[in-house]
Structure formats: C-alpha cells, structure tokens
N, C-alpha and C. Protein backbone atom coordinates (compact mmCIF):
# COMPACT_ATOMS: atom_id res chain seq x y z
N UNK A 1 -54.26 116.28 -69.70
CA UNK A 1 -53.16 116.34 -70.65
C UNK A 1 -53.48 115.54 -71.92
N UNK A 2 -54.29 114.74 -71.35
CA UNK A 2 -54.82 113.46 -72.68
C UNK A 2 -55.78 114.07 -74.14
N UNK A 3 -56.28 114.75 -73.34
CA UNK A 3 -57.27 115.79 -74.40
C UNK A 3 -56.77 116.36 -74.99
N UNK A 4 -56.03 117.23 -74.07
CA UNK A 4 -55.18 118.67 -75.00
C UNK A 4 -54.91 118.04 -76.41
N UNK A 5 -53.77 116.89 -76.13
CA UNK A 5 -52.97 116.39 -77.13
C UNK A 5 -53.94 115.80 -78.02
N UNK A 6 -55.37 114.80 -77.83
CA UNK A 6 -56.22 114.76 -78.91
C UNK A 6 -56.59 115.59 -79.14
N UNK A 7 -57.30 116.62 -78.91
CA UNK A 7 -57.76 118.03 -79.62
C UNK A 7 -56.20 118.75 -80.59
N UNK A 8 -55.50 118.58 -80.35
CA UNK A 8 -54.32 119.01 -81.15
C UNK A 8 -54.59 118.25 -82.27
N UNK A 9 -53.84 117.00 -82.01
CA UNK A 9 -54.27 116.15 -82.98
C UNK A 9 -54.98 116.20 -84.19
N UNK A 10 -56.25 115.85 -83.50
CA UNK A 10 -57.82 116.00 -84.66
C UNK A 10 -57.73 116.90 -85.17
N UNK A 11 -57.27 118.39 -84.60
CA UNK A 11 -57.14 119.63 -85.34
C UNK A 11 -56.42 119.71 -86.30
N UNK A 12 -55.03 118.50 -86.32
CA UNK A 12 -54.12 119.18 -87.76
C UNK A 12 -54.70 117.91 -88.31
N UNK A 13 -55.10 117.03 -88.21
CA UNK A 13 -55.83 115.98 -89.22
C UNK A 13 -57.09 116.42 -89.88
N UNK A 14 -57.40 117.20 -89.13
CA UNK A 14 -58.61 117.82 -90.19
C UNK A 14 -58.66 118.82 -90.83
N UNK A 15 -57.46 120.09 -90.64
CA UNK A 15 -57.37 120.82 -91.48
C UNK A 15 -56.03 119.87 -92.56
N UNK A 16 -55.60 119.07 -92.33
CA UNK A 16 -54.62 118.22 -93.13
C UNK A 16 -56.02 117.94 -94.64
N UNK A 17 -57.09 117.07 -93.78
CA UNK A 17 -58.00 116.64 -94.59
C UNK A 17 -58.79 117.63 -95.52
N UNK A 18 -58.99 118.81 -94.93
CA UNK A 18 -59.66 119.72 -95.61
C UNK A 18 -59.01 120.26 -96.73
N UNK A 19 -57.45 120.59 -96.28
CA UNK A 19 -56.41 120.83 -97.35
C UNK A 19 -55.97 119.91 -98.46
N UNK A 20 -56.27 118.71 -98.10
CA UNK A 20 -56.36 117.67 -99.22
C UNK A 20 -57.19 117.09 -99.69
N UNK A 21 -58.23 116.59 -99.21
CA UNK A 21 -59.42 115.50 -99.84
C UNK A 21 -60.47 116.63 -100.38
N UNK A 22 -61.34 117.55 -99.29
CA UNK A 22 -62.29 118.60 -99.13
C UNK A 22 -61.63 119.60 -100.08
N UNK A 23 -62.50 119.50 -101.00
CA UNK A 23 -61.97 121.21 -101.69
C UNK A 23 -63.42 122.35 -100.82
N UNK A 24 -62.36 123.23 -101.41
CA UNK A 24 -62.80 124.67 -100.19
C UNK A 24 -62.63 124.50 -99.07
N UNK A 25 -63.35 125.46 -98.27
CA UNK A 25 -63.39 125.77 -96.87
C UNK A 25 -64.63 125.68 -96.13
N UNK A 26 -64.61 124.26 -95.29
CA UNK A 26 -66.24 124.30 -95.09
C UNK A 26 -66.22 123.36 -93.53
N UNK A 27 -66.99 122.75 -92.79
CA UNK A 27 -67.00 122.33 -92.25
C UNK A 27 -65.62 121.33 -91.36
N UNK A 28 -65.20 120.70 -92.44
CA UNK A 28 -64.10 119.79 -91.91
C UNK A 28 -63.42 121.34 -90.97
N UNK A 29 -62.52 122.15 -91.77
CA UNK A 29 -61.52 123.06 -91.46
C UNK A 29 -62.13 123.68 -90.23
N UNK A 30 -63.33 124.19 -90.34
CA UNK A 30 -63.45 125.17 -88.92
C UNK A 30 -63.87 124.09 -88.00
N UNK A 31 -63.78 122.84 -88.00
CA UNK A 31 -64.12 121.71 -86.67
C UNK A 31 -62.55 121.60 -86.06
N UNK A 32 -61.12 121.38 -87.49
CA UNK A 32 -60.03 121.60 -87.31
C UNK A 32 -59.78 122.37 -86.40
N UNK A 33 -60.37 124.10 -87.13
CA UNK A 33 -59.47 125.39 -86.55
C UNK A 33 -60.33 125.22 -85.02
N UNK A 34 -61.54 124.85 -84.67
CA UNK A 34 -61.82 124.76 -83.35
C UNK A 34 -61.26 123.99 -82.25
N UNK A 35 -60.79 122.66 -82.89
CA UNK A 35 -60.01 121.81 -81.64
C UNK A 35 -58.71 122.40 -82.11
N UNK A 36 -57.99 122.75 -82.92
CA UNK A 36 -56.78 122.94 -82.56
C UNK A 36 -56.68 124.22 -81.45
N UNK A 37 -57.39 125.29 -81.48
CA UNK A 37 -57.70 126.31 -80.74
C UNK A 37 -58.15 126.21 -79.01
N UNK A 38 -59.25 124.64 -79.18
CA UNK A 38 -59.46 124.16 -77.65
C UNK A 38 -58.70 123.81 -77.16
N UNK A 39 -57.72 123.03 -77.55
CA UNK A 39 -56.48 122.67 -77.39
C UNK A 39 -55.68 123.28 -76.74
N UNK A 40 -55.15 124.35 -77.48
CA UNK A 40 -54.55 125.43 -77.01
C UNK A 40 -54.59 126.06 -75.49
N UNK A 41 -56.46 126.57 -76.02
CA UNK A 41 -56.78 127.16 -75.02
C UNK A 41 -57.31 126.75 -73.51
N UNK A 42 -57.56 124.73 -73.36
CA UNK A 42 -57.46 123.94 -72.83
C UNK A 42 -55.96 123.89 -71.86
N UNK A 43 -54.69 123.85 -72.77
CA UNK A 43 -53.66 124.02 -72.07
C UNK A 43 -53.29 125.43 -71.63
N UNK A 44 -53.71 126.36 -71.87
CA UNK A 44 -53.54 127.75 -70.88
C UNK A 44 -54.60 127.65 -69.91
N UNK A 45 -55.26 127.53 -69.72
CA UNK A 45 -56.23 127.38 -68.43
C UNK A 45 -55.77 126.02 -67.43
N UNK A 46 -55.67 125.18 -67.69
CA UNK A 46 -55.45 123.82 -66.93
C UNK A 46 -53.90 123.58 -66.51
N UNK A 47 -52.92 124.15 -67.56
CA UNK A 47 -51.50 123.79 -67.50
C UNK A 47 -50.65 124.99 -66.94
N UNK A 48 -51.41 126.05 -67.29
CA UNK A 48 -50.35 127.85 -66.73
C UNK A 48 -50.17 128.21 -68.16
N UNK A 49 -49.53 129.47 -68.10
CA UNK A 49 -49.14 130.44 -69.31
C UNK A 49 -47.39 129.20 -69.94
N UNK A 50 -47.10 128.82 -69.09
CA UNK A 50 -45.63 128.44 -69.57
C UNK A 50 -46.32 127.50 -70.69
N UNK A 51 -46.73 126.43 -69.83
CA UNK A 51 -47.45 125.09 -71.28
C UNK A 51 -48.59 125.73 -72.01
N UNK A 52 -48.69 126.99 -71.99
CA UNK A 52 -49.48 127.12 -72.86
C UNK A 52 -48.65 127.60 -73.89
N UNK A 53 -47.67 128.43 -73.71
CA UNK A 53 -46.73 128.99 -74.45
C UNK A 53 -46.03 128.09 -75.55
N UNK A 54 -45.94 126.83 -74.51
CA UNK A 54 -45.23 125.71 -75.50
C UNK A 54 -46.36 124.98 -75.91
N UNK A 55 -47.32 124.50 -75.72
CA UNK A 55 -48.10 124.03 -76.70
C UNK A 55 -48.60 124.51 -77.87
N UNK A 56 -48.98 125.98 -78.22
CA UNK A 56 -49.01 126.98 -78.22
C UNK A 56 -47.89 126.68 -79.83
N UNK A 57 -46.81 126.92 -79.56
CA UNK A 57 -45.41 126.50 -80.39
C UNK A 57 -45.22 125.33 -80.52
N UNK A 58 -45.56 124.78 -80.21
CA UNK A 58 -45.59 122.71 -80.94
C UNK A 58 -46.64 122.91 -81.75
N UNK A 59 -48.26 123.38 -81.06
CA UNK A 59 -48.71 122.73 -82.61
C UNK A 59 -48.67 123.63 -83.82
N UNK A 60 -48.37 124.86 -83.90
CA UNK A 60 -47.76 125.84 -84.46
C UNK A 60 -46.83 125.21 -85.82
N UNK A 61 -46.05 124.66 -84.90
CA UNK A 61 -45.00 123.73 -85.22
C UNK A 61 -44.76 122.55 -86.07
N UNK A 62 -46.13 121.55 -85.36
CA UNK A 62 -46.60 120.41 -85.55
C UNK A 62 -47.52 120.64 -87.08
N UNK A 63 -48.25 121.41 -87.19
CA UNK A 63 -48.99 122.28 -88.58
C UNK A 63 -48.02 122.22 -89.68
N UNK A 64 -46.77 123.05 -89.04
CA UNK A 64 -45.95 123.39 -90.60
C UNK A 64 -45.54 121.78 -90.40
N UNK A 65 -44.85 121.24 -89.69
CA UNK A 65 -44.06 119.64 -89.97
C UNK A 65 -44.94 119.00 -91.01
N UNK A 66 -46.35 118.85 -90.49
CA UNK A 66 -47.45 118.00 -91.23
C UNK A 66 -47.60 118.52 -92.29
N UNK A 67 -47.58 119.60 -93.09
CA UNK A 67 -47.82 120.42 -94.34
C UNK A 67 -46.63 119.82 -95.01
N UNK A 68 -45.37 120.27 -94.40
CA UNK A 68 -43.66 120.19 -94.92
C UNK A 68 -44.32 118.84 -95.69
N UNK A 69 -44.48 117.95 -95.10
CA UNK A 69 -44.11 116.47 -94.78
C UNK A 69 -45.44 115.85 -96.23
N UNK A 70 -46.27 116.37 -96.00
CA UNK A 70 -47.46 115.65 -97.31
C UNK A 70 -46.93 116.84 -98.28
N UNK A 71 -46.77 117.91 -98.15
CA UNK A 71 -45.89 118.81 -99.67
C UNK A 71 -44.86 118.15 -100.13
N UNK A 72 -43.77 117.58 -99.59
CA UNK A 72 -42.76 116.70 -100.00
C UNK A 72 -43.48 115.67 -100.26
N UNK A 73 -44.05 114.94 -99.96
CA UNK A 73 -44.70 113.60 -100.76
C UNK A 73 -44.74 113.60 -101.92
N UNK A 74 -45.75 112.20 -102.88
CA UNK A 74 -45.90 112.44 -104.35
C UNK A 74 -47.54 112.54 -103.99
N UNK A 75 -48.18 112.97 -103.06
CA UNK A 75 -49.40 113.16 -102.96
C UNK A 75 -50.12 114.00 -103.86
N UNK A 76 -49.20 115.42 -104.37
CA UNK A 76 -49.88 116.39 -105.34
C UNK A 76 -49.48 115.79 -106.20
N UNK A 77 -48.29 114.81 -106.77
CA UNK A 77 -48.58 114.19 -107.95
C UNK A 77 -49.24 113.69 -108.33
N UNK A 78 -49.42 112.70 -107.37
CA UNK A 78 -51.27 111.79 -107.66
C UNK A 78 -52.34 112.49 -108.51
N UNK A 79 -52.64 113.67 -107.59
CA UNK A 79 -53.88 114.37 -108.09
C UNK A 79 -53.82 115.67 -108.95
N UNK A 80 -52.47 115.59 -109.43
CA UNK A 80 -52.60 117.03 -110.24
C UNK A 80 -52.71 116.68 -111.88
N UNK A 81 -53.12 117.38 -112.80
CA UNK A 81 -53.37 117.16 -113.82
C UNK A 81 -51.91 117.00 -114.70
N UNK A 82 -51.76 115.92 -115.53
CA UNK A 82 -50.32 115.78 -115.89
C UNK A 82 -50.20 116.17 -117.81
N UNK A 83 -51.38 116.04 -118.34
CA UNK A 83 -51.76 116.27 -119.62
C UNK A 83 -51.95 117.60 -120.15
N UNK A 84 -51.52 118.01 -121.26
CA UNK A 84 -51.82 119.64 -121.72
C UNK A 84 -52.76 118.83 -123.02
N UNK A 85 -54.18 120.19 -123.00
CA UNK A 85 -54.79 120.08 -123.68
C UNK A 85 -54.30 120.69 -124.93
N UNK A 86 -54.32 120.64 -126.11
CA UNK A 86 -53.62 121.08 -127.23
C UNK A 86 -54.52 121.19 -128.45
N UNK A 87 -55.94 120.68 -128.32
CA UNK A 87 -56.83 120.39 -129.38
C UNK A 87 -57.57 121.86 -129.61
N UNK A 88 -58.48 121.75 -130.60
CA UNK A 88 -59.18 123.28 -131.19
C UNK A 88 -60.32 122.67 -131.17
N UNK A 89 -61.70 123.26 -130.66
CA UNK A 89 -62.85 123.07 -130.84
C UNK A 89 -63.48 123.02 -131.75
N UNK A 90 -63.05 123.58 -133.18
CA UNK A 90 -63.17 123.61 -134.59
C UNK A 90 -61.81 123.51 -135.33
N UNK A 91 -61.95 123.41 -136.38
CA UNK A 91 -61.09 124.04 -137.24
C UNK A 91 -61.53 125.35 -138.14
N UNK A 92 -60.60 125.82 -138.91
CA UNK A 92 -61.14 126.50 -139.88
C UNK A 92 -61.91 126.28 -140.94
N UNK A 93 -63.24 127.30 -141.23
CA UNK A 93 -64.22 126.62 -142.39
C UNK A 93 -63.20 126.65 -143.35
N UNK A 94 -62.35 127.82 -143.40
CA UNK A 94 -61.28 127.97 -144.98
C UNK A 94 -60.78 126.12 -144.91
N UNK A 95 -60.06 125.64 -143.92
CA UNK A 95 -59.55 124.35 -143.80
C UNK A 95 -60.25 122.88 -144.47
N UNK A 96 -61.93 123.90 -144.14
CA UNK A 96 -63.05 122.15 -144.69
C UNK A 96 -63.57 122.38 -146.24
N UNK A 97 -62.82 123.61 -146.53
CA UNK A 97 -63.41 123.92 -148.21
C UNK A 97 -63.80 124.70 -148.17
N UNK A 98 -64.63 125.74 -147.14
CA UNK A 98 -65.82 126.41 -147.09
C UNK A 98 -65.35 128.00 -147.60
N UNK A 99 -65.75 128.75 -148.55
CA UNK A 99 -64.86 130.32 -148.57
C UNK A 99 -66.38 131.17 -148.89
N UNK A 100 -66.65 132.71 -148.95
CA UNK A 100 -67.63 133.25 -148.69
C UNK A 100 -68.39 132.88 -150.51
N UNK A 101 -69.14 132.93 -150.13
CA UNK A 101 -70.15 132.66 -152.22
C UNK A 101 -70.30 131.30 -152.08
N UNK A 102 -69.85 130.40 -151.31
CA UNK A 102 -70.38 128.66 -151.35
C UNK A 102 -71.88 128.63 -151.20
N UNK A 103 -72.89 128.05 -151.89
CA UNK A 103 -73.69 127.27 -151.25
C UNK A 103 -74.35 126.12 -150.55
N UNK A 104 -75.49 126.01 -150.14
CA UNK A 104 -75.79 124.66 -149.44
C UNK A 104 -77.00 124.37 -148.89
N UNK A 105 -77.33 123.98 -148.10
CA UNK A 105 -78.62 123.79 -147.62
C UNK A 105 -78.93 123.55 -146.13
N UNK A 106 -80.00 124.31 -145.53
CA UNK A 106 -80.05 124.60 -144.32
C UNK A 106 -80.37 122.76 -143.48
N UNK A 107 -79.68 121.93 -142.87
CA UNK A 107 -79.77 120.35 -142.53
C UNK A 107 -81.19 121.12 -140.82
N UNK A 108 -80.93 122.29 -139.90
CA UNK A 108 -81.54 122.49 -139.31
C UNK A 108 -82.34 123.81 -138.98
N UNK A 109 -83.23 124.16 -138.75
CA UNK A 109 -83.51 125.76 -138.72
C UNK A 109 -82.81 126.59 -138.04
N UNK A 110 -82.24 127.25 -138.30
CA UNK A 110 -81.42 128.51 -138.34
C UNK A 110 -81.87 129.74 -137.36
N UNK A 111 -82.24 129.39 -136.26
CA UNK A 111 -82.73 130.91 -135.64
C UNK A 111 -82.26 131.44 -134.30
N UNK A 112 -81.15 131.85 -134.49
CA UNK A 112 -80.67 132.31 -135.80
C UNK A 112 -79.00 131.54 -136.11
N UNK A 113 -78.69 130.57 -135.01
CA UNK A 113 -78.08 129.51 -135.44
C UNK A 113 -78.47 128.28 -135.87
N UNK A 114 -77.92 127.26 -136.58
CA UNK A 114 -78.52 125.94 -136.54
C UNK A 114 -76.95 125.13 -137.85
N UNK A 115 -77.63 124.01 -138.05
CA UNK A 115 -76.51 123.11 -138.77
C UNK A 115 -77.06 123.66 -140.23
N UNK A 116 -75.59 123.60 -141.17
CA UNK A 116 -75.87 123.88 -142.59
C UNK A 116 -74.89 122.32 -143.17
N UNK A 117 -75.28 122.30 -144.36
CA UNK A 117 -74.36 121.04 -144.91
C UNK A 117 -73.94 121.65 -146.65
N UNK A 118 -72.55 122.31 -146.60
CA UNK A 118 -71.91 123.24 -147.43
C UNK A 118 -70.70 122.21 -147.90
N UNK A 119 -70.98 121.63 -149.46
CA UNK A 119 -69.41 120.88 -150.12
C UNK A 119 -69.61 119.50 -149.09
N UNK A 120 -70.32 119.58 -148.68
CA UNK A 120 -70.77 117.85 -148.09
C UNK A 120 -70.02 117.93 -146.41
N UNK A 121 -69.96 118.82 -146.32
CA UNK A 121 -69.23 118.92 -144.61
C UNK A 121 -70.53 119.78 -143.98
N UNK A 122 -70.58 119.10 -143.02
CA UNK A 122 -72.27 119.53 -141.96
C UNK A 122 -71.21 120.43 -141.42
N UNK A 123 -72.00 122.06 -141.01
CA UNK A 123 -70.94 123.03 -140.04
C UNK A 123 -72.58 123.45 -139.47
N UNK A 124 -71.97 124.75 -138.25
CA UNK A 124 -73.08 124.98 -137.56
C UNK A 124 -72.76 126.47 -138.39
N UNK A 125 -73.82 127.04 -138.41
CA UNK A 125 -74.06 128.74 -138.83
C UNK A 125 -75.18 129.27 -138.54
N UNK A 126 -74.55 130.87 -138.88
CA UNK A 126 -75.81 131.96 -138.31
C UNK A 126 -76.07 132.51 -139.36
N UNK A 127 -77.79 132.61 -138.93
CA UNK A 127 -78.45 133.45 -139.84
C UNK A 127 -78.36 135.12 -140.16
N UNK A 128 -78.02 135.63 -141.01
CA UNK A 128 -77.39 136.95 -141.11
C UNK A 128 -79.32 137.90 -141.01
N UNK A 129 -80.24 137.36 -141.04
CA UNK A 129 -81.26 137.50 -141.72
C UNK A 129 -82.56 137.05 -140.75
N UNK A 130 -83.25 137.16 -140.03
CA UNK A 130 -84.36 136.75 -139.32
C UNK A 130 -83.66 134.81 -139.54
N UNK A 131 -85.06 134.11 -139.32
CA UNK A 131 -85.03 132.67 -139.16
C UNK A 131 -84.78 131.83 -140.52
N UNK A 132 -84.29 130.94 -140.89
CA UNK A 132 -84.24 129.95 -142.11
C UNK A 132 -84.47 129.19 -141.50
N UNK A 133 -85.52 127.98 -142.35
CA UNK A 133 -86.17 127.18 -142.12
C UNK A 133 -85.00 125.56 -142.82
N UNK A 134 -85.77 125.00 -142.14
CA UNK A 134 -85.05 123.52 -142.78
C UNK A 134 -85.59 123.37 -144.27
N UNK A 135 -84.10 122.85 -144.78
CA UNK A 135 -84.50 122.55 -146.16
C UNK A 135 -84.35 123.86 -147.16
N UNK A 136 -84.10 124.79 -146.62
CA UNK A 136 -83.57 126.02 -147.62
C UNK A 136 -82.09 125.83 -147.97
N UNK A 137 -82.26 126.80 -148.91
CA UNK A 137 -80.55 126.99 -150.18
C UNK A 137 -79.98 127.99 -149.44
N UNK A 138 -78.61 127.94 -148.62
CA UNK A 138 -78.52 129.13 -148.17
C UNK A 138 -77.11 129.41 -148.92
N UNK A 139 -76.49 130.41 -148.33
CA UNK A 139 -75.00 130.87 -149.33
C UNK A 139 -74.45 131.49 -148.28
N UNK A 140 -73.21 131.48 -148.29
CA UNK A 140 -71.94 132.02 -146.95
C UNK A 140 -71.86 133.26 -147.69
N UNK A 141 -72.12 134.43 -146.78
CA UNK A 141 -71.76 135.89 -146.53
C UNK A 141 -70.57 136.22 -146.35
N UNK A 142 -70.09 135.50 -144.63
CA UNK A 142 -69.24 136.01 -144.50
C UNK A 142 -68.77 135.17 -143.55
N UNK A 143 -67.42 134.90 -143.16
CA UNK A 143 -66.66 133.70 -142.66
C UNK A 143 -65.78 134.42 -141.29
N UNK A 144 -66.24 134.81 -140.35
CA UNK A 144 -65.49 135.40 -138.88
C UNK A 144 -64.75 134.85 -138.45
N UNK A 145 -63.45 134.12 -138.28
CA UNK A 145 -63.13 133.03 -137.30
C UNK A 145 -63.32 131.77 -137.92
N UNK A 146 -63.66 131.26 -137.02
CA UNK A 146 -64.93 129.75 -137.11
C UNK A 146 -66.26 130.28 -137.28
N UNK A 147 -66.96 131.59 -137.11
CA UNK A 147 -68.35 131.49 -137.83
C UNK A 147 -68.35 131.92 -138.61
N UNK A 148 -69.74 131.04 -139.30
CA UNK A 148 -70.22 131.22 -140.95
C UNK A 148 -71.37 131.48 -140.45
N UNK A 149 -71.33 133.22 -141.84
CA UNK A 149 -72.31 133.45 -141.59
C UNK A 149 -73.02 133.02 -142.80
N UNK A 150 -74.26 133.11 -143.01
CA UNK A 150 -75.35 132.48 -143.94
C UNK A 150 -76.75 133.86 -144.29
N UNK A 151 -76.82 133.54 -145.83
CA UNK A 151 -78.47 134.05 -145.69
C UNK A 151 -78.68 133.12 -146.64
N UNK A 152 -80.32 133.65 -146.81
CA UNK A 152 -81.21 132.53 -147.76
C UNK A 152 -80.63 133.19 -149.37
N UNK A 153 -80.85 131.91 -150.18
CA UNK A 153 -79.85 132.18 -151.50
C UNK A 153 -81.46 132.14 -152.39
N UNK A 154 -81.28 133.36 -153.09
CA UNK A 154 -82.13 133.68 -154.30
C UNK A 154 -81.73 132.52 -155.54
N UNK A 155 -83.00 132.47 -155.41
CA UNK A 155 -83.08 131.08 -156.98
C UNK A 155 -83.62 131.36 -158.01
C-alpha cells in the first residue's frame, strides 16, 4: 500500500515539475506519466478492481487538485512576462534627415549591404549596384521603409 501511494505521489510531483520548472516534454514527465501509471496499475493487481477503481479516481483527482491549487497561486505571476515591448528597431531615414538625392560616403563596404554616413547620421544601406567599396561618394536612390537604398555618385 506504501508504494502505490509513493508512486502516486512522485508521479504528480513530477509531472507538477515538468509543467513548471522543465519546459517541454522530456524526461521528468514520462518518469511522472510512468509511476503515476505503476501506481495505478500496482493497485489493480495487489488491491482488486474496487481499489483500483478508486485509486484510479483519487489520483485522477489528486492531478486536477495539484494543477487547481499552483494555477491559483501567484506562481505564473512570478514567471510570466509583465512588460510590453513598445520600441522600433529603427526609425525612419525621412525622421534622421535622410530623403532620396542626399549624399554621403560609404563608412563600410557595401556588398551589398554595409554602413553609410549621410548629413552626419551613420545608417546601414544597400547597394542598388554590384559592391561599393569604403570611402566612396554614394547618393540615396531610393528610401523603402527603413531601407536606403544607395549607388555610387558620379563626380
């Protein structure tokens, strides 16, 4: 009888654990789903169909209580994310000065992205055009979004 009830046990403590600490589904859970199952199937062989029936429905039972019971907690408060991200990975080139006919100069080689430095603001851009080398005059084409595009500027 001593077993049954540890194999019950260990079983909802470790799918408890798997469901909380362990992300995914891996080892902890199927050691869980195995003793809770020996368990079980420990008390239908040793106890009769009746205690198996009711063990059977306790830990059944005992599963949802233990779920109920850490879901009501502030346990998912702890670990859930409480902050909204709200920031932009760029802004707009229109925003830093930048509009199509600007020039500037290539700060890294271009192939066929790299850094340009246009009105004194470093941005990253693409080459409309095979490779630009460092140290070229380039001029904004054309402005997508956040990319600038670039070719080499005739002098």
């Amino acid at each position: 009888m001593g077993l049954i009830i540890t194999l019950i046990i260990i079983g909802i403590m470790l799918l408890l654990l798997e469901l909380l600490v362990i992300p995914g589904f891996g080892i902890t859970g199927i050691l869980g789903i195995a003793a809770l199952t020996g368990g079980i199937i420990l008390s239908y062989t040793t106890l009769g169909t009746t205690a198996g029936h009711l063990t059977l429905f306790l830990s059944l039972a005992g599963c949802g209580v233990a779920l109920w019971i850490i879901m009501r907690s502030k346990t998912w408060n702890r670990i859930s994310l409480k902050t909204n991200i709200d920031d932009k990975v760029d802004v707009l080139p229109e925003q830093k000065g930048i509009k199509t006919g600007d020039s500037g100069i290539a700060l890294t080689r271009l192939a066929p992205m790299g850094k340009i430095r246009i009105n004194n603001v470093d941005v990253e851009a693409t080459s409309r055009e095979g490779i630009i080398n460092t140290g070229q005059t380039v001029e904004v084409v054309k402005i997508d979004g956040t990319k600038i595009i670039v070719k080499t500027k005739d002098i």
